[in-house]
Protein backbone atom coordinates (compact mmCIF):
# COMPACT_ATOMS: atom_id res chain seq x y z
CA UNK A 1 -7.72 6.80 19.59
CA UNK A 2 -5.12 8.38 22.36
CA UNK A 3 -4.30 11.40 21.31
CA UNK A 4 -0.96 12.21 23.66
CA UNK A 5 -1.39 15.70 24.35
CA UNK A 6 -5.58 15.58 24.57
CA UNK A 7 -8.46 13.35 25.59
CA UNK A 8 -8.92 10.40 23.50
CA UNK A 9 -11.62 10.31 21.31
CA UNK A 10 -14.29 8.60 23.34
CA UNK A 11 -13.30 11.49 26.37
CA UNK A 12 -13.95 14.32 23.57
CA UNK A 13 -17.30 13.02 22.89
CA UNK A 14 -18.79 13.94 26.06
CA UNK A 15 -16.31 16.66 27.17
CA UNK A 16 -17.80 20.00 27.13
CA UNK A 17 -14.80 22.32 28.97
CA UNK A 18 -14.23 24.16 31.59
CA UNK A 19 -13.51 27.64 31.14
CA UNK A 20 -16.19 30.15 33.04
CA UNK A 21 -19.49 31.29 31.76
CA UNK A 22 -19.74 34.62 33.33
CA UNK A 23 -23.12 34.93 35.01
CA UNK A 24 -24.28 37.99 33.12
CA UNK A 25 -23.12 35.97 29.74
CA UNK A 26 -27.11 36.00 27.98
CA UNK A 27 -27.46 39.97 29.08
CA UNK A 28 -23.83 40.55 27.90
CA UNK A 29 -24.60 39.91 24.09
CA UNK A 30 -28.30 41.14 24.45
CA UNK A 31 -26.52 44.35 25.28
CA UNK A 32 -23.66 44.00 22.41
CA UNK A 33 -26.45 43.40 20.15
CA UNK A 34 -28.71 46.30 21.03
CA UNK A 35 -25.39 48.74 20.63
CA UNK A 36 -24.37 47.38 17.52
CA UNK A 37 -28.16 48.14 15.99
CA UNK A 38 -27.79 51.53 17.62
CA UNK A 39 -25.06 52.78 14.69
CA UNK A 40 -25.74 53.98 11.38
CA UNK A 41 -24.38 51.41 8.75
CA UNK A 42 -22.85 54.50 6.17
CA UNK A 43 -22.83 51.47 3.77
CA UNK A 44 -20.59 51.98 0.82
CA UNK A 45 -20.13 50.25 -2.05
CA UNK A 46 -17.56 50.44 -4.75
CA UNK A 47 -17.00 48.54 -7.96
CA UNK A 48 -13.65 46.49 -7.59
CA UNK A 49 -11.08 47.05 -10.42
CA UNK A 50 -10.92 42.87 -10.65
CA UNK A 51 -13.12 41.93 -13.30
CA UNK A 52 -14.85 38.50 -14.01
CA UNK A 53 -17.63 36.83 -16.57
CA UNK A 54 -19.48 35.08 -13.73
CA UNK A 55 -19.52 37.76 -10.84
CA UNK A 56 -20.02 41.39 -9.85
CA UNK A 57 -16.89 42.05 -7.30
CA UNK A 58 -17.42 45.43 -4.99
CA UNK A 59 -15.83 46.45 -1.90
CA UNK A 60 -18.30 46.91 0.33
CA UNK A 61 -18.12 49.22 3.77
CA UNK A 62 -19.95 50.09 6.87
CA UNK A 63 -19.32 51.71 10.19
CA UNK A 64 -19.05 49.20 13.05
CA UNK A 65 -18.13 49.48 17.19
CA UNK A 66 -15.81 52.37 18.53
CA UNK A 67 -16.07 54.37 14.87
CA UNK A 68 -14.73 51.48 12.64
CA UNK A 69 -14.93 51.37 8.89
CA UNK A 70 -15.26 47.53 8.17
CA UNK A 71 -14.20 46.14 4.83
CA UNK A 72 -15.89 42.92 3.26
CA UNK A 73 -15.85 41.77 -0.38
CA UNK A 74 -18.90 41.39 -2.01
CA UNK A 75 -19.54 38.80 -4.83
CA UNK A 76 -22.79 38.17 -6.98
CA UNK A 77 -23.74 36.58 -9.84
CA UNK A 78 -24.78 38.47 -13.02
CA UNK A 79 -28.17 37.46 -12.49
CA UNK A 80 -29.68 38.95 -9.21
CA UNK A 81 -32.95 37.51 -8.33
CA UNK A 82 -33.49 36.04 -4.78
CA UNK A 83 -30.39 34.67 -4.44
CA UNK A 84 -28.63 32.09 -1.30
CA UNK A 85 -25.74 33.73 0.46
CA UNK A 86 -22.64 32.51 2.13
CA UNK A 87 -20.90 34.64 4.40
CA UNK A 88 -17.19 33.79 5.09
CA UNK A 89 -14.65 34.99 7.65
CA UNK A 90 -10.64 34.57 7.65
CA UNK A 91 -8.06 33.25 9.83
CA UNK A 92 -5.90 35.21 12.26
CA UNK A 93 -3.76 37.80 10.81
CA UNK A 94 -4.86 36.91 7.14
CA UNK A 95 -7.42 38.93 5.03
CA UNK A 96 -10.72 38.36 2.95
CA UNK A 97 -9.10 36.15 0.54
CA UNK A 98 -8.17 36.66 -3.24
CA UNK A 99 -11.16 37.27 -5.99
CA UNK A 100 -10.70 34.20 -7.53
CA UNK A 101 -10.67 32.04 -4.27
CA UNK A 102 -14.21 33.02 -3.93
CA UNK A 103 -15.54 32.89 -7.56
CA UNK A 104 -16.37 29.08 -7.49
CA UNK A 105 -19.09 29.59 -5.17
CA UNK A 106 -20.98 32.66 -7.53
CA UNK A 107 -20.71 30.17 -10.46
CA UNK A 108 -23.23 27.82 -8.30
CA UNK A 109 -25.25 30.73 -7.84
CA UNK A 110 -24.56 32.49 -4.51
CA UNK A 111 -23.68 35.71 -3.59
CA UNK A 112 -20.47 35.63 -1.56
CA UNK A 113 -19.35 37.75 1.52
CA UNK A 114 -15.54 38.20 3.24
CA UNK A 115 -14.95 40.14 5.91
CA UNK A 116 -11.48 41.48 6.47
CA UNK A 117 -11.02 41.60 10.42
CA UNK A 118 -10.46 44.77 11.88
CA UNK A 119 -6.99 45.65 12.10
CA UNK A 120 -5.57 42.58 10.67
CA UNK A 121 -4.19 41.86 7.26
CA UNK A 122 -7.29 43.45 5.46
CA UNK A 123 -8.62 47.22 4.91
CA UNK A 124 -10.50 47.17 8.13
CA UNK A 125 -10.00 49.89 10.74
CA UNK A 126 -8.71 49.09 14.31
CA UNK A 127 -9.77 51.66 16.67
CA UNK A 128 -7.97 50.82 19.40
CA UNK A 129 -9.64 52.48 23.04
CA UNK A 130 -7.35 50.22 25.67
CA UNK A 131 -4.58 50.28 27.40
CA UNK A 132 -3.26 46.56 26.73
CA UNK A 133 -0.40 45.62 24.88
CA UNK A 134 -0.63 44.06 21.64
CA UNK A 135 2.96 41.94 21.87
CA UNK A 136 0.64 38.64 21.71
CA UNK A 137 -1.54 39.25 19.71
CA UNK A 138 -5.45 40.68 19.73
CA UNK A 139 -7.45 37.72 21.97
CA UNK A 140 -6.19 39.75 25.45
CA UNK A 141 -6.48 43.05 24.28
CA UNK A 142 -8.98 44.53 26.91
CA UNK A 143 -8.33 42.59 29.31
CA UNK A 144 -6.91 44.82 31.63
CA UNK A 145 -10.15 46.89 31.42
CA UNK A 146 -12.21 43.71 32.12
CA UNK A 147 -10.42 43.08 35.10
CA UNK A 148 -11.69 46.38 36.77
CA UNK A 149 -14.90 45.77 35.61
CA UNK A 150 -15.18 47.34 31.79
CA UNK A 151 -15.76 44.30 29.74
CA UNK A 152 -16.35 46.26 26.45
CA UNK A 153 -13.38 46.99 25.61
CA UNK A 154 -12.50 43.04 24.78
CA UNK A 155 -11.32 42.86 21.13
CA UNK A 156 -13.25 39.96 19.87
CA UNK A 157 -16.64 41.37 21.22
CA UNK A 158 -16.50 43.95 18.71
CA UNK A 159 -14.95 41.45 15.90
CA UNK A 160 -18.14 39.26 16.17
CA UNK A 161 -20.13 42.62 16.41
CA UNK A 162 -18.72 43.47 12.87
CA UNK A 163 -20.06 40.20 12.02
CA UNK A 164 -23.64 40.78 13.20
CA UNK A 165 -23.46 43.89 11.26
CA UNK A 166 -22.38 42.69 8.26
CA UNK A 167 -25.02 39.60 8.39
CA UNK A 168 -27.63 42.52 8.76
CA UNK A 169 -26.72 44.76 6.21
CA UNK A 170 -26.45 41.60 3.72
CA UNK A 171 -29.74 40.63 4.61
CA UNK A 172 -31.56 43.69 3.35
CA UNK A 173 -30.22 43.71 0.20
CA UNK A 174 -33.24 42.85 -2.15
CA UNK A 175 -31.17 40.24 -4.35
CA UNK A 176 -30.39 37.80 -1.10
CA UNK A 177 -32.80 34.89 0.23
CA UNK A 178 -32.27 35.57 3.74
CA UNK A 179 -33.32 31.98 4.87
CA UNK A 180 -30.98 30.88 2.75
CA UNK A 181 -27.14 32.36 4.66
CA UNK A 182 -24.32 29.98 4.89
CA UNK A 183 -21.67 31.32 7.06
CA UNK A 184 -17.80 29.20 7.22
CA UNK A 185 -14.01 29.80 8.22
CA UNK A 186 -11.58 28.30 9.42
CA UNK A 187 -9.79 28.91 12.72
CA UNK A 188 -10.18 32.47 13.67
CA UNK A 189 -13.23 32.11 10.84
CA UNK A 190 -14.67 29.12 12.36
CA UNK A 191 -14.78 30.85 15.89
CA UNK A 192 -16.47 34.07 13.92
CA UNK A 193 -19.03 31.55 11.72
CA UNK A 194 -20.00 29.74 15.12
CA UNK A 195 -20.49 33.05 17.25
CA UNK A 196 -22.51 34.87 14.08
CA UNK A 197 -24.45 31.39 13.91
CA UNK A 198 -25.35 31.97 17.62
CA UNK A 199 -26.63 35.60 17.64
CA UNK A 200 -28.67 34.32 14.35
CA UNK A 201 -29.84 31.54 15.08
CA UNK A 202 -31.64 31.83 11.48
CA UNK A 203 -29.07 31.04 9.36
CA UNK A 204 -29.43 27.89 7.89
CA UNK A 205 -26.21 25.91 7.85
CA UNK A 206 -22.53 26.58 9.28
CA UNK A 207 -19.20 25.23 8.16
CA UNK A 208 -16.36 26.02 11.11
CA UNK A 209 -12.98 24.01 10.58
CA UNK A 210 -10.97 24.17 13.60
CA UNK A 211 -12.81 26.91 15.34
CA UNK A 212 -10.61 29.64 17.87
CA UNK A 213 -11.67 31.30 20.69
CA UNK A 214 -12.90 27.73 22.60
CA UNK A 215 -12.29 26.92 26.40
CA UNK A 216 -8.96 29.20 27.32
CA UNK A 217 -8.70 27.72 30.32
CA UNK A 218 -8.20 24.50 28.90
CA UNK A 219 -5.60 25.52 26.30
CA UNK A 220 -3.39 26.79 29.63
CA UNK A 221 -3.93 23.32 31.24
CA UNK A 222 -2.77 21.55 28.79
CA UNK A 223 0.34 24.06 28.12
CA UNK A 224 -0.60 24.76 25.09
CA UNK A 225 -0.75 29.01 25.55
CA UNK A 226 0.97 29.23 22.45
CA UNK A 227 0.61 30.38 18.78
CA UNK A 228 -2.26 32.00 18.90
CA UNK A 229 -3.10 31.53 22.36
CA UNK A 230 0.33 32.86 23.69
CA UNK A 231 -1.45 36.22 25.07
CA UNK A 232 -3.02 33.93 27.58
CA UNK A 233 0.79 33.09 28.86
CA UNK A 234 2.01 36.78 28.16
CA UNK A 235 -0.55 38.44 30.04
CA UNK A 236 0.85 35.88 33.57
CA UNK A 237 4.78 36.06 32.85
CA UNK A 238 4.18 39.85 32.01
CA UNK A 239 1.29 40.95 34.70
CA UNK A 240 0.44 38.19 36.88
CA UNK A 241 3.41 35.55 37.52
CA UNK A 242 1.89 34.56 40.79
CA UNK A 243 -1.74 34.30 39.34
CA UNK A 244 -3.55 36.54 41.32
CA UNK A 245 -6.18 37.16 39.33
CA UNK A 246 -6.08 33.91 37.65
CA UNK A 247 -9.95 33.22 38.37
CA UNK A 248 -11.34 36.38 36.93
CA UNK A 249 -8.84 36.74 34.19
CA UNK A 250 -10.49 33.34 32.62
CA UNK A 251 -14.12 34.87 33.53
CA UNK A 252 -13.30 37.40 31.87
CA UNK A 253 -12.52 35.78 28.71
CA UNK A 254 -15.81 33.64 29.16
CA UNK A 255 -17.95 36.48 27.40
CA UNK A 256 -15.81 35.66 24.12
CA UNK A 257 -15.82 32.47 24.41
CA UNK A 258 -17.70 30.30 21.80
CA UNK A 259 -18.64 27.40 23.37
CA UNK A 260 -20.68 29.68 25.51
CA UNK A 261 -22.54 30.44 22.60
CA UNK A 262 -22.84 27.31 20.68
CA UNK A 263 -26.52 26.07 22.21
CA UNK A 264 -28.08 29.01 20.47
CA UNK A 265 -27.19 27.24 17.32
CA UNK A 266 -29.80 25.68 15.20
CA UNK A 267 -28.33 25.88 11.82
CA UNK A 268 -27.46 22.49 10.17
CA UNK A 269 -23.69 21.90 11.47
CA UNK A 270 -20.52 20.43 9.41
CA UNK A 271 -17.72 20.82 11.77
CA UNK A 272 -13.75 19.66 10.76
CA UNK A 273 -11.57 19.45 12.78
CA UNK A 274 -7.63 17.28 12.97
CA UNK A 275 -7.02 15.09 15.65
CA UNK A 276 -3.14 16.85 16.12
CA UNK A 277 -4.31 20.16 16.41
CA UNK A 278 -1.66 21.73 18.99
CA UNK A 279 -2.93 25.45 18.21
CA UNK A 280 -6.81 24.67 19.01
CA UNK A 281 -6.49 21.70 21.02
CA UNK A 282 -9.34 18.85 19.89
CA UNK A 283 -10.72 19.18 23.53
CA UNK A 284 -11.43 23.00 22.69
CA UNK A 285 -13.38 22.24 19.98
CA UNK A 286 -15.47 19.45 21.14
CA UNK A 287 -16.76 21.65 23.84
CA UNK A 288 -18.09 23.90 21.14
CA UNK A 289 -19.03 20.83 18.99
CA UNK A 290 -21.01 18.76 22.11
CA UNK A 291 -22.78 22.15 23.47
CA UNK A 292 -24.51 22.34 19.67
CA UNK A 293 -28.06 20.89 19.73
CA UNK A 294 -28.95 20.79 15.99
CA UNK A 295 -28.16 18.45 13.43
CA UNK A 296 -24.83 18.17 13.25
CA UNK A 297 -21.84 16.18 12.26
CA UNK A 298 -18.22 15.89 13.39
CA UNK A 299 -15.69 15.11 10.19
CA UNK A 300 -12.52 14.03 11.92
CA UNK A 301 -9.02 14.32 10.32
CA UNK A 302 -7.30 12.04 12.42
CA UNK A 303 -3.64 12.96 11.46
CA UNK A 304 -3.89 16.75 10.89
CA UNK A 305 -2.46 19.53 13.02
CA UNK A 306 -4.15 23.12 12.50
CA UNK A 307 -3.18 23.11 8.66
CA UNK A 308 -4.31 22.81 5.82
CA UNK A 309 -6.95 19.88 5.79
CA UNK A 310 -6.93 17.31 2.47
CA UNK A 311 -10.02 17.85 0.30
CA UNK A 312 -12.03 19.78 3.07
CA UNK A 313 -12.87 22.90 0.65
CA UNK A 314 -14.44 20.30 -1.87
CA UNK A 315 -16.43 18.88 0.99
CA UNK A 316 -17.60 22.11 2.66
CA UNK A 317 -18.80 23.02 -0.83
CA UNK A 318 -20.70 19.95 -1.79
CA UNK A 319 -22.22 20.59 2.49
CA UNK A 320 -23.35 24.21 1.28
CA UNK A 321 -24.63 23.20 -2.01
CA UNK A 322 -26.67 20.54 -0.27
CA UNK A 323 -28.28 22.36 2.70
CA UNK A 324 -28.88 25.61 1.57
C-alpha cells in the first residue's frame, strides 16, 4: 500500500529511522536510573471519594525528579492476593482517565495503575528548572540547556523517570505479581509504555497504539513538525531559522527518543498503529516497531489517522488477558 505522505508498507517493514543515537545514549539512562533510585518515594495513599462494588480506588503519590509530587490512580480488586498488574499512561495534555474507564480491567482481576503526567491535565506537579519556552508544547523544553551541554533538564527524561518510579513503587506492594505487569497507552502513553518496557525489560507484555516521541528527525523531513511535534518547527522559526545547530539539536533529542530504546524490549509486543497517521507518521513508528526483538506483532489500521482506532480497546484487552 502507498501511503502518499510515508513509505509504503513494504519500505516500513525494514525502515528503522534516522534520527541520532547520541553516543553516551546506554550511560545516559544508566545514570537517569541510578538518580531516580536515589529519592525517597514519600508514597501516599488516599482513599478516593468514587466508590465501586468491584474495586478499591486511591490516589496514590510519590516524589519524583526536580522535587515533583506525581499523581497516579490506583485500582484493586476487593480480593488482594498476588495479583497481575497493568500499568497505563495517557496521551498528551489529557489526564489518568475517569474511574470507570478503568474498572473493566479490576473485574478480570488486575490491579490497575494511571499516571497523570507531570504538569499536564492531571494533579501532577511540573517543576519547571529551564529556561525554554513552553509556546509548543513540553517535547523541546530543555533543549536550550542540552545544546550547551546540560541534557537533564529535557522534559521527557524525567516523564519516563516518573514512570520507572511508579513501576517500582507498584512492584513492592505485597498484593502485585510482579512478573505479571502489563504496561499500555496510546500516543504520548504508547511512547511512555515502550520507554518503561525498555528500562524493565521484566515486564511481561506491552500494548503501545501509535507511540510519540519516535525518530524527530524524520517527522521534520517529511514536514510534518506539527501537532504535537510543532516545537520541533518553533524552536528553528523562533531560534535557529538558518539551522545552525540543526545537527546537535536532533542529537539532542536522541536521548528521548524511543526507538533508541526499543531493543531492550523483551516483553511480548501488540503494537497498533493507522496507516494515515499525520501526527506520528507510520515511518516513526516502525522504527520503534522493527528495532523490537521479542515476539511481537504489528495490527495495522489501514485507514486511520491518530484517532480513535475501531475496536482496539476490546483487542488490547483480550492481548492482556491472554499474555499475562
Amino acid at each position: 500500500m502507498q501511503i502518499p505522505f510515508d513509505l509504503d508498507t513494504e519500505e516500513l517493514k525494514n525502515y528503522k529511522g534516522i534520527n541520532p543515537k547520541p553516543f553516551d545514549f546506554d550511560a545516559y539512562w544508566q545514570k537517569a536510573i541510578t538518580e531516580i533510585n536515589s529519592i525517597k518515594n514519600n508514597i501516599k495513599i488516599i482513599k478516593s471519594t468514587f466508590e465501586s462494588k468491584i474495586a478499591d480506588c486511591y490516589d496514590l503519590y510519590y516524589s519524583s525528579t526536580k522535587g515533583a509530587r506525581i499523581h497516579s490512580k490506583m485500582l484493586l480488586p476487593k480480593d488482594k492476593k498476588k495479583l497481575p498488574c497493568i500499568i497505563k499512561f495517557h496521551g498528551l495534555n489529557c489526564d489518568s482517565g475517569e474511574w470507570t474507564s478503568l474498572i473493566p480491567f479490576v473485574s478480570e482481576g488486575y490491579c490497575v495503575f494511571s499516571m497523570d503526567c507531570r504538569g499536564q491535565a492531571g494533579t501532577s506537579d511540573d517543576c519547571v528548572l529551564s529556561n525554554d519556552n513552553t509556546l509548543s508544547g513540553f517535547l523541546c523544553r530543555g533543549i536550550n540547556d542540552a545544546l550547551k551541554g546540560n541534557f537533564n533538564n529535557l522534559y521527557y527524561k524525567d516523564v519516563i523517570l516518573d514512570s520507572y518510579k511508579l513501576y517500582q513503587i507498584v512492584i513492592n506492594f505485597e498484593y502485585i505479581d510482579k512478573e505479571r505487569i502489563a504496561v499500555t497507552g496510546w500516543s504520548q502513553g504508547g511512547a511512555l509504555a515502550i520507554a518503561l518496557a525498555a528500562l524493565v525489560p521484566s515486564i511481561k507484555c506491552l500494548a503501545p497504539v501509535h507511540p510519540y516521541l519516535s525518530d524527530y528527525k524524520r517527522v521534520w523531513q517529511l514536514g510534518l513538525s506539527t501537532k504535537a511535534y510543532e516545537g520541533i518547527n518553533q524552536y528553528f522559526r523562533q531560534r535557529d531559522p538558518h539551522h545552525k545547530t540543526e545537527n546537535e539539536f536532533f542529537n539532542a533529542l536522541g536521548y528521548i527518543d524511543i526507538k533508541n530504546m526499543a531493543d531492550k524490549i523483551k516483553a511480548n509486543v501488540f503494537f497498533s498503529c493507522g496507516l494515515k497517521d499525520t501526527t506520528c507518521p507510520p515511518s516513526t513508528q516502525y522504527a520503534v516497531y522493527n528495532r523490537i526483538k521479542s515476539t511481537k506483532y504489528m495490527n495495522l489500521f489501514y485507514d486511520f489517522d491518530h484517532e480513535n482506532l475501531t475496536n482496539l480497546n476490546d483487542e488490547i484487552f483480550s492481548f492482556i488477558k491472554n499474555n499475562l
